[in-house]
C-alpha atoms as a PDB file:
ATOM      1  CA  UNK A   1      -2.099  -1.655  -2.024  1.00  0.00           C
ATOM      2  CA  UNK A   2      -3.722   1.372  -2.296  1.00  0.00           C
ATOM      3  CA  UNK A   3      -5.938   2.595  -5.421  1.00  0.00           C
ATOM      4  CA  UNK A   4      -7.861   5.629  -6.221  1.00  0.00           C
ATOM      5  CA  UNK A   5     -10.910   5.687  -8.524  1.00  0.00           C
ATOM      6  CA  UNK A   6     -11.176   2.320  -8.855  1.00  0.00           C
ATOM      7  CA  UNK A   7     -13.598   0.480 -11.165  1.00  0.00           C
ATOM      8  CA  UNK A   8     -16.338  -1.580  -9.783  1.00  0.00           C
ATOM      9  CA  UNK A   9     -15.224  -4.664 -12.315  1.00  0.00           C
ATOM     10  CA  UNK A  10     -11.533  -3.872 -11.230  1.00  0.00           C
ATOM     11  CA  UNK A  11     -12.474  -3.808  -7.621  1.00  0.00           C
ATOM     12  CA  UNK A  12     -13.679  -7.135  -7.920  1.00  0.00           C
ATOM     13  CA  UNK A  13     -11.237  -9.006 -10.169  1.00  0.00           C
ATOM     14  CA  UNK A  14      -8.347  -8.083  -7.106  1.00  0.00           C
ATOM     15  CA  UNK A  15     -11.038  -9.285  -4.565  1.00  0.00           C
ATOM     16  CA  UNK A  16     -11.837 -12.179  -6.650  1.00  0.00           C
ATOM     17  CA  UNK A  17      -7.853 -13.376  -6.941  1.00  0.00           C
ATOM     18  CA  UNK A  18      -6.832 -11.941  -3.184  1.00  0.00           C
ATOM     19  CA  UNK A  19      -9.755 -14.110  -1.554  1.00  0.00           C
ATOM     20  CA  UNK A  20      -8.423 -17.142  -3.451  1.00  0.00           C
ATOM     21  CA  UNK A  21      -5.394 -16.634  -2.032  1.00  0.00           C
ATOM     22  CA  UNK A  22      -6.911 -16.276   1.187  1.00  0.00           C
ATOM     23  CA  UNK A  23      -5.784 -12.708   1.574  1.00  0.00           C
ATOM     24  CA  UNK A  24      -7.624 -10.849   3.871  1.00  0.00           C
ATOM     25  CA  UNK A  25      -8.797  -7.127   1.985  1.00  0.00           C
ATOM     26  CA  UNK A  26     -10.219  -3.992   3.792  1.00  0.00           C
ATOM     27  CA  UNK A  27     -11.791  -0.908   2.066  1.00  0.00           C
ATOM     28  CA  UNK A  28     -11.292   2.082   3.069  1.00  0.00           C
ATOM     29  CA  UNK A  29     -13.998   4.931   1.859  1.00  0.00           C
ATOM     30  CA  UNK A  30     -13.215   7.565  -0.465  1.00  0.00           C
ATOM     31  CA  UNK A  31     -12.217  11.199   1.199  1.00  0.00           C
ATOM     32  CA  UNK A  32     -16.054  12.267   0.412  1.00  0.00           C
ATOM     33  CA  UNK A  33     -17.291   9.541   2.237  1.00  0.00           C
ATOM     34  CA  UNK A  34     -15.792  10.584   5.386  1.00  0.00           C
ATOM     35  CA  UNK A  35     -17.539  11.776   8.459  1.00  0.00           C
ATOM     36  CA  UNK A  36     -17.534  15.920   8.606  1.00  0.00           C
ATOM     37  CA  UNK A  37     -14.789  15.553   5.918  1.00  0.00           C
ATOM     38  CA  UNK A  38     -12.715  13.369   9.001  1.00  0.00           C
ATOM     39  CA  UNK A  39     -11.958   9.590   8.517  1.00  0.00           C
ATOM     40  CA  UNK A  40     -12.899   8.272  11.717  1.00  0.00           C
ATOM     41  CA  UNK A  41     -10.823   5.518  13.314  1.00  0.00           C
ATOM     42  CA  UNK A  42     -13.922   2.795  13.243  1.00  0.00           C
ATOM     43  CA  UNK A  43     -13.902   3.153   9.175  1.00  0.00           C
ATOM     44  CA  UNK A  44     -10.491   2.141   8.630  1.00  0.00           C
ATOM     45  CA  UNK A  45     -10.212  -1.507   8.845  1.00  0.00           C
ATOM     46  CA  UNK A  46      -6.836  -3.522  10.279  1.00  0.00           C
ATOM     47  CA  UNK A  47      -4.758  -5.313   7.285  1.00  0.00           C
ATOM     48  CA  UNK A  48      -3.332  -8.754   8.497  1.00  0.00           C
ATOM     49  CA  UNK A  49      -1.294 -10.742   7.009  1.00  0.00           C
ATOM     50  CA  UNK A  50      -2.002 -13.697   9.115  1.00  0.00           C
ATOM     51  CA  UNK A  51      -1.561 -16.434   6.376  1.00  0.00           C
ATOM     52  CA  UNK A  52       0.929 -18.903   6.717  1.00  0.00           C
ATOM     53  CA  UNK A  53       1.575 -19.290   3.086  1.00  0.00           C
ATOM     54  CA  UNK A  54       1.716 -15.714   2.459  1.00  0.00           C
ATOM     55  CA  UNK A  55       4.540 -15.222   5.114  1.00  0.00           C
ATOM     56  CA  UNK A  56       6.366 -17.937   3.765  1.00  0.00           C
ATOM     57  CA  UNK A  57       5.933 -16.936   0.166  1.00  0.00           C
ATOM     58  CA  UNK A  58       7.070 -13.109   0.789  1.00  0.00           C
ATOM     59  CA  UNK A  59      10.610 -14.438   2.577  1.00  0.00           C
ATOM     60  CA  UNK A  60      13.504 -13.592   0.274  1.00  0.00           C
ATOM     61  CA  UNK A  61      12.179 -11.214  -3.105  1.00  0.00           C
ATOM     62  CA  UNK A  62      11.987  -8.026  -3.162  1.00  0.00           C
ATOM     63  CA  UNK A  63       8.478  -6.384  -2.491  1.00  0.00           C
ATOM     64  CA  UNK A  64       7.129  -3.173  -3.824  1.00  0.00           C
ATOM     65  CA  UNK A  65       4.078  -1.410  -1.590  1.00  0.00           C
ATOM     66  CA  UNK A  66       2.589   1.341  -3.445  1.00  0.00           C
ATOM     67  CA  UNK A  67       0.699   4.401  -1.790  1.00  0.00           C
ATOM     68  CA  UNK A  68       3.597   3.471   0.920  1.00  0.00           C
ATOM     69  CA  UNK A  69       3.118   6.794   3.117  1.00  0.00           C
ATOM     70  CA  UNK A  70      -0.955   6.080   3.536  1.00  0.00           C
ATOM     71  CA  UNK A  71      -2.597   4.706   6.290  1.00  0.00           C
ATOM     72  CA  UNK A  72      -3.070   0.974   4.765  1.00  0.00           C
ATOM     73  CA  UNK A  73      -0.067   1.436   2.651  1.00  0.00           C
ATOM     74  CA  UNK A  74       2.310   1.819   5.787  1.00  0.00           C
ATOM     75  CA  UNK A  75       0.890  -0.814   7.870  1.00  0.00           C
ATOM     76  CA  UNK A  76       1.162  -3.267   5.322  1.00  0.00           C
ATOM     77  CA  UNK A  77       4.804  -2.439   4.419  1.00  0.00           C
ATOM     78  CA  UNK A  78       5.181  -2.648   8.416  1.00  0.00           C
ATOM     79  CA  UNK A  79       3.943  -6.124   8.057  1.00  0.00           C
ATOM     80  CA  UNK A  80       5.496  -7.102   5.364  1.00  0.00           C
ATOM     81  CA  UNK A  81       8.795  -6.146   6.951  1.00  0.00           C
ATOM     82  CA  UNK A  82       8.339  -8.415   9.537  1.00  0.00           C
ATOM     83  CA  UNK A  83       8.009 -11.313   7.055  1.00  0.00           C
ATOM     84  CA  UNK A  84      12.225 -11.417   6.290  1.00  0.00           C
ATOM     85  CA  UNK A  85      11.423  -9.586   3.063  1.00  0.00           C
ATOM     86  CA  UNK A  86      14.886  -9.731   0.742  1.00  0.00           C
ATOM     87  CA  UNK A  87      14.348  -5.727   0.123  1.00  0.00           C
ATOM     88  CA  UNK A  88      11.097  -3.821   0.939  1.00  0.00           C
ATOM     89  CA  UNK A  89      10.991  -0.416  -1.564  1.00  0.00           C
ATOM     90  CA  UNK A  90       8.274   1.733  -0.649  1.00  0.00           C
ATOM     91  CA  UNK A  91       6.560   3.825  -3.448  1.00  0.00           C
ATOM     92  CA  UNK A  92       4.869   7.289  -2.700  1.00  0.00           C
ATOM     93  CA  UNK A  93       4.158  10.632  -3.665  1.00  0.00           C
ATOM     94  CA  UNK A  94       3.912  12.294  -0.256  1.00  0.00           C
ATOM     95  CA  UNK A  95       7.376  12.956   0.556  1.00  0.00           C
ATOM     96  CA  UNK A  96       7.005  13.754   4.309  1.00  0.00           C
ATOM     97  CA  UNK A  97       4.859  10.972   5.446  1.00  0.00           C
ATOM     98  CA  UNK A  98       7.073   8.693   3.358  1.00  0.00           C
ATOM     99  CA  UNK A  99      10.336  10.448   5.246  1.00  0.00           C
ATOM    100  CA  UNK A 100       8.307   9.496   8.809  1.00  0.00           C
ATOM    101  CA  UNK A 101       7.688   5.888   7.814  1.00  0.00           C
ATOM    102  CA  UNK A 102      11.540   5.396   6.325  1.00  0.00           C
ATOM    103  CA  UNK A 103      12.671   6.645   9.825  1.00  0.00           C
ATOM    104  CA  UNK A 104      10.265   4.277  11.681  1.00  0.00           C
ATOM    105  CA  UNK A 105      12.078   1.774   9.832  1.00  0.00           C
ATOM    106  CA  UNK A 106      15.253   3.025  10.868  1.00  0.00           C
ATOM    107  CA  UNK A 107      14.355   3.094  14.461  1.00  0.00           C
ATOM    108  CA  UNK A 108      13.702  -0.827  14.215  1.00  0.00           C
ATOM    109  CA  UNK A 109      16.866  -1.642  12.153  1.00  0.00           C
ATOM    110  CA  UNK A 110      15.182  -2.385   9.051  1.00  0.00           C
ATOM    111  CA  UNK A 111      16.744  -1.107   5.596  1.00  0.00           C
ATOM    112  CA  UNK A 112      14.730  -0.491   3.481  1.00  0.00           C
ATOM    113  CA  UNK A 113      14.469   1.543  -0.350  1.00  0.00           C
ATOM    114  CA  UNK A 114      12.394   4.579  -0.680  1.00  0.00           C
ATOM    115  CA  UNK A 115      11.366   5.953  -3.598  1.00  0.00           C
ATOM    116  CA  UNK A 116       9.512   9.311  -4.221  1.00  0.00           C
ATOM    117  CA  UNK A 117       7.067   8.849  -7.426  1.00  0.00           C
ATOM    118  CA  UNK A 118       5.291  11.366  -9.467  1.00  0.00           C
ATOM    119  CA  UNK A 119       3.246  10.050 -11.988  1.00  0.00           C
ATOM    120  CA  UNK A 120       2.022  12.582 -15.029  1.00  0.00           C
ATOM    121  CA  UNK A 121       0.761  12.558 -18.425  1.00  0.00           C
ATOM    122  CA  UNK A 122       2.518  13.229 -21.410  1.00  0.00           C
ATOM    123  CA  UNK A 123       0.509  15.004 -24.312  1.00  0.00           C
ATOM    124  CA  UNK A 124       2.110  15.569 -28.331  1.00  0.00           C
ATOM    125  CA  UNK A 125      -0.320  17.436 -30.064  1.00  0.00           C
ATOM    126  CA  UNK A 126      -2.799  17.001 -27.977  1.00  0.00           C
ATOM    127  CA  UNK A 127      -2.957  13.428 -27.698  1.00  0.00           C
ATOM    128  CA  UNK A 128      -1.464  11.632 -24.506  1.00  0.00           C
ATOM    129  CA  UNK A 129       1.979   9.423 -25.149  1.00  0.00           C
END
């Protein structure tokens, strides 16, 4: 999963609930964080989903990875495909990357649903909907 402008609290509750679940987490830092405005390779952390129960728990629903076309967001729906996932939908914004990753699917004989999402704020009179 990927979020943006995250709070602190927030941060930790999904922490909190992923480490009793003995789900493995990585963070990676915010774009102004990044080395010369560069992520470097050594700041981005792997994403395993090594658990047993996990794996076993994913076969046969339908799973929903968010931020799909990012860095973490693609390897875990790569993982997650591998657990014999009923339907995998990935969820982005960024059309191309999200194109790429659908074909790298396609190139391993996995179906899977793609779904371009643009999120935006409704205002009536001012005041958001």
């Amino acid at each position: 999963m990927s979020i943006q402008n995250i709070s602190v609290t927030r941060l930790m509750e999904i922490t909190d609930n992923l480490l009793a679940h003995n789900i493995k987490m990585k963070i990676v830092p915010a774009v102004d964080k990044w080395i010369d405005g560069e992520l470097n390779i050594g700041q981005i952390k792997h994403v395993k989903i090594d658990n047993p129960v996990i794996k076993r728990d994913l076969r046969k629903k339908v799973i929903f990875v968010t931020g799909a076309a990012g860095s973490i967001g693609s390897e875990i729906a790569r993982q997650v495909a591998r657990c014999n996932v009923k339907k995998l939908v990935l969820i982005d914004q960024a059309e191309s990357p999200l194109y790429d990753l659908q074909q790298e699917f396609v190139q391993l004989n996995k179906t899977v649903l793609v779904l371009k999402w643009q999120m935006c704020a409704m205002k009536k009179n001012g005041e958001f909907i």
